[in-house]
C-alpha atoms as a PDB file:
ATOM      1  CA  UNK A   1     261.607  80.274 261.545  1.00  0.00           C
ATOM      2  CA  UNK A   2     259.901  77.671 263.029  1.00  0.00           C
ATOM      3  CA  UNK A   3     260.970  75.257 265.291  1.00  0.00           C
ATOM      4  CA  UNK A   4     259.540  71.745 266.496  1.00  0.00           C
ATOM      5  CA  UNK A   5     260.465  69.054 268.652  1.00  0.00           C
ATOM      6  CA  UNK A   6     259.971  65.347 268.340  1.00  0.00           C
ATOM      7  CA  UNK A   7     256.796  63.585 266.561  1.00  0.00           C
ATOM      8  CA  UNK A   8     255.601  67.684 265.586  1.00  0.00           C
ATOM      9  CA  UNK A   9     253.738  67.615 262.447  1.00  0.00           C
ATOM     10  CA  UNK A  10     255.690  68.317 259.268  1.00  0.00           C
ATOM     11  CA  UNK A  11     254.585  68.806 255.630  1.00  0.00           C
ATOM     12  CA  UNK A  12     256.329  67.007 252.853  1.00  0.00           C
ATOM     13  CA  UNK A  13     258.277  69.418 251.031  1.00  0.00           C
ATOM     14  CA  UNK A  14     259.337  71.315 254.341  1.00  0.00           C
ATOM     15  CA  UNK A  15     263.344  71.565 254.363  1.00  0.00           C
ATOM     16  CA  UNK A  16     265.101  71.523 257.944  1.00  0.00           C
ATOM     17  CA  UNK A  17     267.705  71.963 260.077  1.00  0.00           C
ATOM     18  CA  UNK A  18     268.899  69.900 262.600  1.00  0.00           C
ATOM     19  CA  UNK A  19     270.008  70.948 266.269  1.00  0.00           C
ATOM     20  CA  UNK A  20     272.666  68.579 265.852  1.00  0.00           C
ATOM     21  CA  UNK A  21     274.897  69.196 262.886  1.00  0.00           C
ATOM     22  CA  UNK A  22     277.632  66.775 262.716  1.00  0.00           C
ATOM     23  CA  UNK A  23     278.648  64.627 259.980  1.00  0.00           C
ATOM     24  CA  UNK A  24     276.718  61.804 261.336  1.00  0.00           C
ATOM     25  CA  UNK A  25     274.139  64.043 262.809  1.00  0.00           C
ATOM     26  CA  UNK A  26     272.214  66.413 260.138  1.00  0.00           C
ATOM     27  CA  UNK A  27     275.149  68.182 258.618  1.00  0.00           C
ATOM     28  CA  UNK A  28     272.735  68.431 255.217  1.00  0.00           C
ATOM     29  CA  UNK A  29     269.425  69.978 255.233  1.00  0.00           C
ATOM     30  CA  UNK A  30     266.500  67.685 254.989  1.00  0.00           C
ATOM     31  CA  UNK A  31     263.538  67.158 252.936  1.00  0.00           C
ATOM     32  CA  UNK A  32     260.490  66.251 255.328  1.00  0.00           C
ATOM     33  CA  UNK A  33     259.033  63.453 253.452  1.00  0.00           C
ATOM     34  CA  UNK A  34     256.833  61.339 255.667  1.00  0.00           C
ATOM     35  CA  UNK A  35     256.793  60.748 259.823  1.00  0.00           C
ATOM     36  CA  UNK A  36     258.550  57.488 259.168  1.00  0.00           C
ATOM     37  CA  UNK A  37     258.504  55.600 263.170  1.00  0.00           C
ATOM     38  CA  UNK A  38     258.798  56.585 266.454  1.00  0.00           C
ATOM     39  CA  UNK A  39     262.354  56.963 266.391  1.00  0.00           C
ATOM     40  CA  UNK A  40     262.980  58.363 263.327  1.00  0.00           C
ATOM     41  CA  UNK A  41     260.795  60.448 260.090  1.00  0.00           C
ATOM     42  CA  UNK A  42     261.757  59.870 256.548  1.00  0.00           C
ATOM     43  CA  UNK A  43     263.466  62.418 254.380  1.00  0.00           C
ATOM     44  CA  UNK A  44     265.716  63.818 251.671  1.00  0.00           C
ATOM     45  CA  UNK A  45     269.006  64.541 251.666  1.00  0.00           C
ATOM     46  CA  UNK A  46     269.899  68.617 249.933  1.00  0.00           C
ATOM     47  CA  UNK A  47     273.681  69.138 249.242  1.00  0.00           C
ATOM     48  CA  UNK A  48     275.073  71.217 246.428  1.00  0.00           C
ATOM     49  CA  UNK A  49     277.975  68.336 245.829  1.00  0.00           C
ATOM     50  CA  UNK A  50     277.232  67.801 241.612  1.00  0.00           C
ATOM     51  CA  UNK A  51     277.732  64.043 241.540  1.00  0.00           C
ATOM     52  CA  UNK A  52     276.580  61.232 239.240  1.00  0.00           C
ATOM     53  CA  UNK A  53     274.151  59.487 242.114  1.00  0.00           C
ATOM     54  CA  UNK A  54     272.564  62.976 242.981  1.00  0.00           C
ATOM     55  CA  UNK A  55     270.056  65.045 241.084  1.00  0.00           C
ATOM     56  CA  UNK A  56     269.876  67.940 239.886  1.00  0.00           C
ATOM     57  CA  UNK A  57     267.136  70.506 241.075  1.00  0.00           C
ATOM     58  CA  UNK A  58     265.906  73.873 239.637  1.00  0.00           C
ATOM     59  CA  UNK A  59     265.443  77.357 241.246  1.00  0.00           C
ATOM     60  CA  UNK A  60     261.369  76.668 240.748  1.00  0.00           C
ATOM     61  CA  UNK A  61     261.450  73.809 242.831  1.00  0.00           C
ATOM     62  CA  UNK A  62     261.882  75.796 246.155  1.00  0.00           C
ATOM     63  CA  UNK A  63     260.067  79.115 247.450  1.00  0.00           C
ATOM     64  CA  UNK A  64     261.988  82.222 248.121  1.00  0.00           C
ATOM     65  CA  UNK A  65     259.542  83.506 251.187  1.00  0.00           C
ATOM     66  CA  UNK A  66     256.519  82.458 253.778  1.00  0.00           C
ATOM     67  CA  UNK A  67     253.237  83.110 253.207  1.00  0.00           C
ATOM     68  CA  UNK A  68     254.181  86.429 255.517  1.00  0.00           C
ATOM     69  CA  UNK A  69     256.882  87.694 252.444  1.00  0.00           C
ATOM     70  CA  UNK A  70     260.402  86.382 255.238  1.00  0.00           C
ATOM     71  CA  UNK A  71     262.881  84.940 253.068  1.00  0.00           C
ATOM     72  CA  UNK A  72     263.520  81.406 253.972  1.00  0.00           C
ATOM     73  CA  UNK A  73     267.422  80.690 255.457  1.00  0.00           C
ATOM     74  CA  UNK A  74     267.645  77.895 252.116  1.00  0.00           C
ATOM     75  CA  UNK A  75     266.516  78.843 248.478  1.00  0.00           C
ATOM     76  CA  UNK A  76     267.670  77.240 245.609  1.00  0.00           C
ATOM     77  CA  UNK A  77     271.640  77.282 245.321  1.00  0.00           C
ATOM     78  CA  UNK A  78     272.975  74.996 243.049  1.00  0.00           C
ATOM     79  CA  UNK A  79     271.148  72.097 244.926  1.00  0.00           C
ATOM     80  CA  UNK A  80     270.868  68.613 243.703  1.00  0.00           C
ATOM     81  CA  UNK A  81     269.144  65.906 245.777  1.00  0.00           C
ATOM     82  CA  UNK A  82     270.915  63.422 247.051  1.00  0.00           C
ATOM     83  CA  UNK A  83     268.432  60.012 245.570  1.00  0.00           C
ATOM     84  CA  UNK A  84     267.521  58.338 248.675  1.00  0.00           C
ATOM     85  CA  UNK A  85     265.223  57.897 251.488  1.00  0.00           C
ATOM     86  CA  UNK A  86     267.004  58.322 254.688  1.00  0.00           C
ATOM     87  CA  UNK A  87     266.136  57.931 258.049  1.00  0.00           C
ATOM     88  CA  UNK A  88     266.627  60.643 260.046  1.00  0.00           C
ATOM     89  CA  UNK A  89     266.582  59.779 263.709  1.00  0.00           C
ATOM     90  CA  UNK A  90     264.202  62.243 266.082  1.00  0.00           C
ATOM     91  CA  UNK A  91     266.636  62.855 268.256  1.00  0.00           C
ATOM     92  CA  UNK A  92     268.783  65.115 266.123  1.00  0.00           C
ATOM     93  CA  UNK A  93     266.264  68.058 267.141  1.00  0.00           C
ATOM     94  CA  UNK A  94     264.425  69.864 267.692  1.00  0.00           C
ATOM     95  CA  UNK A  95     264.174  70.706 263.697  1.00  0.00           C
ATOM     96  CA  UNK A  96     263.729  74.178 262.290  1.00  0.00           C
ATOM     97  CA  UNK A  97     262.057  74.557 259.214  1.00  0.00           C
ATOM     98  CA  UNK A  98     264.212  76.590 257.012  1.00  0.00           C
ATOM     99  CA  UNK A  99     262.635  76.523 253.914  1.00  0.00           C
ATOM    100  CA  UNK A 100     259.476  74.470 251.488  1.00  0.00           C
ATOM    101  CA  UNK A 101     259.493  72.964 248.182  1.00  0.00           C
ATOM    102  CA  UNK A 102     257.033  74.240 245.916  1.00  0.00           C
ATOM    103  CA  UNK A 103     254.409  71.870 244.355  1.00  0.00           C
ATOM    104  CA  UNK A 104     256.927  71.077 241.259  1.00  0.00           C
ATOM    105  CA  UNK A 105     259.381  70.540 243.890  1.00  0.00           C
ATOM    106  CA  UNK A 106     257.190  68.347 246.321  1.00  0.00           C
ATOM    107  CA  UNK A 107     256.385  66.356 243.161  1.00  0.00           C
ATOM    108  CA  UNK A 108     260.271  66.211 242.032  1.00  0.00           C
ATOM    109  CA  UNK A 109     260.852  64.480 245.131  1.00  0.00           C
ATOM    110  CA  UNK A 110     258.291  61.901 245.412  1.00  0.00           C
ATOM    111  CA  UNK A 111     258.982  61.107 241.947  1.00  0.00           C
ATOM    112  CA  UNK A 112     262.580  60.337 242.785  1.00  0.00           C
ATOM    113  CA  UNK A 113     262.480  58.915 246.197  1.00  0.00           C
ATOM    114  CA  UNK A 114     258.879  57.466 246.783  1.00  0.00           C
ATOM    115  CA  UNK A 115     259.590  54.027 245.455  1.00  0.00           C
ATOM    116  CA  UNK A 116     262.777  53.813 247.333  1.00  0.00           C
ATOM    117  CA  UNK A 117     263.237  51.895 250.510  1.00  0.00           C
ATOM    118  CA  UNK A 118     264.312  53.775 253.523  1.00  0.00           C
ATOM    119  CA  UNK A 119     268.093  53.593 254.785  1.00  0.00           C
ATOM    120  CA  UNK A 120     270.088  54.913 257.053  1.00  0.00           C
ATOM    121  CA  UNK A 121     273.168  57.233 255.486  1.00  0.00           C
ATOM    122  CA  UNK A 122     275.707  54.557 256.723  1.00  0.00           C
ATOM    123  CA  UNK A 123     274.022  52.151 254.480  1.00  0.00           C
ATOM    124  CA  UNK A 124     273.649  54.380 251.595  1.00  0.00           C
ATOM    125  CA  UNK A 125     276.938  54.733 251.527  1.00  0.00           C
ATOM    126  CA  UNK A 126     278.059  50.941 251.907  1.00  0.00           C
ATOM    127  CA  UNK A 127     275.197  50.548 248.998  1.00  0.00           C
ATOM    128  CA  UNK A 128     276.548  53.436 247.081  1.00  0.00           C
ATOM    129  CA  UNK A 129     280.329  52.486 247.426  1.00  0.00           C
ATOM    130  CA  UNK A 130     280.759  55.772 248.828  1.00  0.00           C
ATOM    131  CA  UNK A 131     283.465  56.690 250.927  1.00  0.00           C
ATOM    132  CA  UNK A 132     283.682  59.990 253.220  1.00  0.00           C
ATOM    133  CA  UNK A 133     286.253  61.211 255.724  1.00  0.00           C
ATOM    134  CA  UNK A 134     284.907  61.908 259.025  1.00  0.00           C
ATOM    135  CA  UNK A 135     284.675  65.720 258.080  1.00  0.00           C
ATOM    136  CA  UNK A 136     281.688  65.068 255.440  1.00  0.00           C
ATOM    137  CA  UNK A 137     284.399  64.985 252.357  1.00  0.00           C
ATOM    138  CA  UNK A 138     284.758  62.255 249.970  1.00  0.00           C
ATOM    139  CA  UNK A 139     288.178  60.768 250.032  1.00  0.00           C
ATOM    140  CA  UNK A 140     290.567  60.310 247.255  1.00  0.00           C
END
Protein backbone atom coordinates (compact mmCIF):
# COMPACT_ATOMS: atom_id res chain seq x y z
CA UNK A 1 0.00 0.00 0.00
CA UNK A 2 0.94 3.26 -0.60
CA UNK A 3 0.52 6.13 1.31
CA UNK A 4 0.73 10.04 0.55
CA UNK A 5 0.22 13.14 2.24
CA UNK A 6 -1.19 16.41 1.05
CA UNK A 7 -0.81 17.86 -2.70
CA UNK A 8 1.17 14.04 -3.52
CA UNK A 9 0.56 13.17 -7.02
CA UNK A 10 -2.36 10.85 -7.74
CA UNK A 11 -3.54 9.13 -10.95
CA UNK A 12 -7.14 9.25 -11.96
CA UNK A 13 -8.53 5.97 -11.45
CA UNK A 14 -6.50 5.44 -8.09
CA UNK A 15 -9.13 4.45 -5.23
CA UNK A 16 -8.24 5.62 -1.52
CA UNK A 17 -8.58 5.60 1.86
CA UNK A 18 -8.78 8.25 4.10
CA UNK A 19 -6.93 8.61 7.59
CA UNK A 20 -10.01 10.03 8.77
CA UNK A 21 -13.03 7.82 8.38
CA UNK A 22 -16.03 9.37 9.77
CA UNK A 23 -19.26 9.96 8.23
CA UNK A 24 -18.33 13.41 7.34
CA UNK A 25 -14.74 12.52 6.93
CA UNK A 26 -13.99 9.69 4.13
CA UNK A 27 -16.15 6.91 5.43
CA UNK A 28 -16.40 5.76 1.42
CA UNK A 29 -13.46 5.03 -0.63
CA UNK A 30 -12.57 7.54 -3.23
CA UNK A 31 -11.98 7.74 -6.82
CA UNK A 32 -8.86 10.13 -7.45
CA UNK A 33 -10.15 12.13 -10.24
CA UNK A 34 -8.23 15.35 -10.60
CA UNK A 35 -6.00 17.60 -7.85
CA UNK A 36 -8.97 19.89 -7.62
CA UNK A 37 -7.38 23.23 -5.20
CA UNK A 38 -5.22 23.65 -2.55
CA UNK A 39 -7.54 22.60 -0.04
CA UNK A 40 -9.18 19.96 -1.49
CA UNK A 41 -8.71 17.20 -4.91
CA UNK A 42 -11.71 16.06 -6.79
CA UNK A 43 -13.08 12.57 -6.67
CA UNK A 44 -15.64 9.77 -6.73
CA UNK A 45 -17.59 8.48 -4.31
CA UNK A 46 -17.50 3.97 -4.20
CA UNK A 47 -20.28 2.48 -1.94
CA UNK A 48 -22.02 -0.80 -2.56
CA UNK A 49 -25.58 0.95 -1.43
CA UNK A 50 -27.79 -0.17 -4.96
CA UNK A 51 -29.77 3.05 -5.30
CA UNK A 52 -31.53 4.82 -8.17
CA UNK A 53 -28.91 8.03 -8.17
CA UNK A 54 -25.83 5.60 -8.10
CA UNK A 55 -24.35 3.46 -10.82
CA UNK A 56 -23.70 0.42 -11.29
CA UNK A 57 -20.03 -0.83 -11.96
CA UNK A 58 -18.61 -4.18 -13.25
CA UNK A 59 -15.86 -6.53 -11.87
CA UNK A 60 -13.66 -5.33 -15.19
CA UNK A 61 -13.69 -1.94 -14.17
CA UNK A 62 -11.18 -2.42 -11.23
CA UNK A 63 -7.76 -4.49 -11.04
CA UNK A 64 -7.37 -7.35 -8.71
CA UNK A 65 -3.33 -6.75 -8.08
CA UNK A 66 -0.17 -4.16 -8.58
CA UNK A 67 2.02 -4.33 -11.17
CA UNK A 68 4.15 -6.52 -8.35
CA UNK A 69 1.01 -9.44 -8.37
CA UNK A 70 -0.31 -7.80 -4.19
CA UNK A 71 -3.90 -7.90 -4.20
CA UNK A 72 -5.31 -4.51 -3.72
CA UNK A 73 -7.41 -4.02 -0.08
CA UNK A 74 -10.72 -2.95 -2.70
CA UNK A 75 -11.70 -5.08 -5.86
CA UNK A 76 -14.86 -5.06 -7.31
CA UNK A 77 -17.74 -5.99 -4.72
CA UNK A 78 -20.97 -5.15 -5.74
CA UNK A 79 -19.84 -1.44 -6.21
CA UNK A 80 -21.84 1.21 -7.84
CA UNK A 81 -20.58 4.81 -8.06
CA UNK A 82 -22.10 7.20 -6.36
CA UNK A 83 -22.72 10.11 -9.70
CA UNK A 84 -20.97 13.06 -8.47
CA UNK A 85 -17.92 15.06 -8.20
CA UNK A 86 -17.07 15.65 -4.66
CA UNK A 87 -14.65 17.56 -3.01
CA UNK A 88 -12.66 15.87 -0.82
CA UNK A 89 -10.83 18.16 1.54
CA UNK A 90 -6.75 17.41 1.93
CA UNK A 91 -6.88 17.29 5.25
CA UNK A 92 -8.65 13.98 5.65
CA UNK A 93 -5.07 12.27 5.09
CA UNK A 94 -2.72 11.25 4.49
CA UNK A 95 -4.55 8.90 1.68
CA UNK A 96 -3.60 5.32 0.98
CA UNK A 97 -4.11 4.04 -2.26
CA UNK A 98 -6.03 0.90 -1.94
CA UNK A 99 -6.81 -0.01 -5.20
CA UNK A 100 -6.94 1.43 -9.44
CA UNK A 101 -9.55 1.40 -11.97
CA UNK A 102 -8.66 -0.19 -15.05
CA UNK A 103 -8.78 1.78 -18.37
CA UNK A 104 -12.68 0.72 -18.89
CA UNK A 105 -13.03 1.81 -15.44
CA UNK A 106 -11.02 5.19 -15.65
CA UNK A 107 -13.18 5.81 -18.74
CA UNK A 108 -16.58 4.72 -16.83
CA UNK A 109 -15.88 7.43 -14.56
CA UNK A 110 -15.05 10.33 -16.60
CA UNK A 111 -17.91 9.48 -18.65
CA UNK A 112 -20.21 9.81 -15.68
CA UNK A 113 -18.73 12.50 -13.62
CA UNK A 114 -16.53 14.73 -15.98
CA UNK A 115 -19.26 17.11 -16.98
CA UNK A 116 -20.43 17.45 -13.48
CA UNK A 117 -19.68 20.38 -11.28
CA UNK A 118 -17.84 19.74 -8.12
CA UNK A 119 -19.76 19.69 -4.63
CA UNK A 120 -19.23 19.06 -1.43
CA UNK A 121 -21.29 15.75 0.03
CA UNK A 122 -23.44 18.15 2.21
CA UNK A 123 -24.62 19.69 -0.93
CA UNK A 124 -25.13 16.59 -2.81
CA UNK A 125 -27.28 15.61 -0.50
CA UNK A 126 -29.43 18.92 -0.08
CA UNK A 127 -29.35 18.63 -4.17
CA UNK A 128 -30.18 15.00 -4.07
CA UNK A 129 -32.98 15.25 -1.34
CA UNK A 130 -31.05 12.82 0.49
CA UNK A 131 -31.28 12.35 3.99
CA UNK A 132 -28.67 10.31 6.29
CA UNK A 133 -28.44 9.76 10.03
CA UNK A 134 -25.27 10.76 11.49
CA UNK A 135 -24.05 7.03 11.32
CA UNK A 136 -23.84 7.10 7.28
CA UNK A 137 -27.55 5.37 7.03
CA UNK A 138 -30.37 6.75 5.17
CA UNK A 139 -33.31 7.43 7.36
CA UNK A 140 -36.79 6.23 7.03
Amino acid sequence: MITKTLKQEFTIGDILESTHRGFKEGLHYIIYFDAGSDNVFLGAMLTKLNHELNIEMIQDHFHPSDNLSQAYKVTYRNSFLVKAKLEKPYKWGPFTKVGTLTPLGVEFVKNNIANLSSESWEDYCTRTKLNFKDNGRRKG
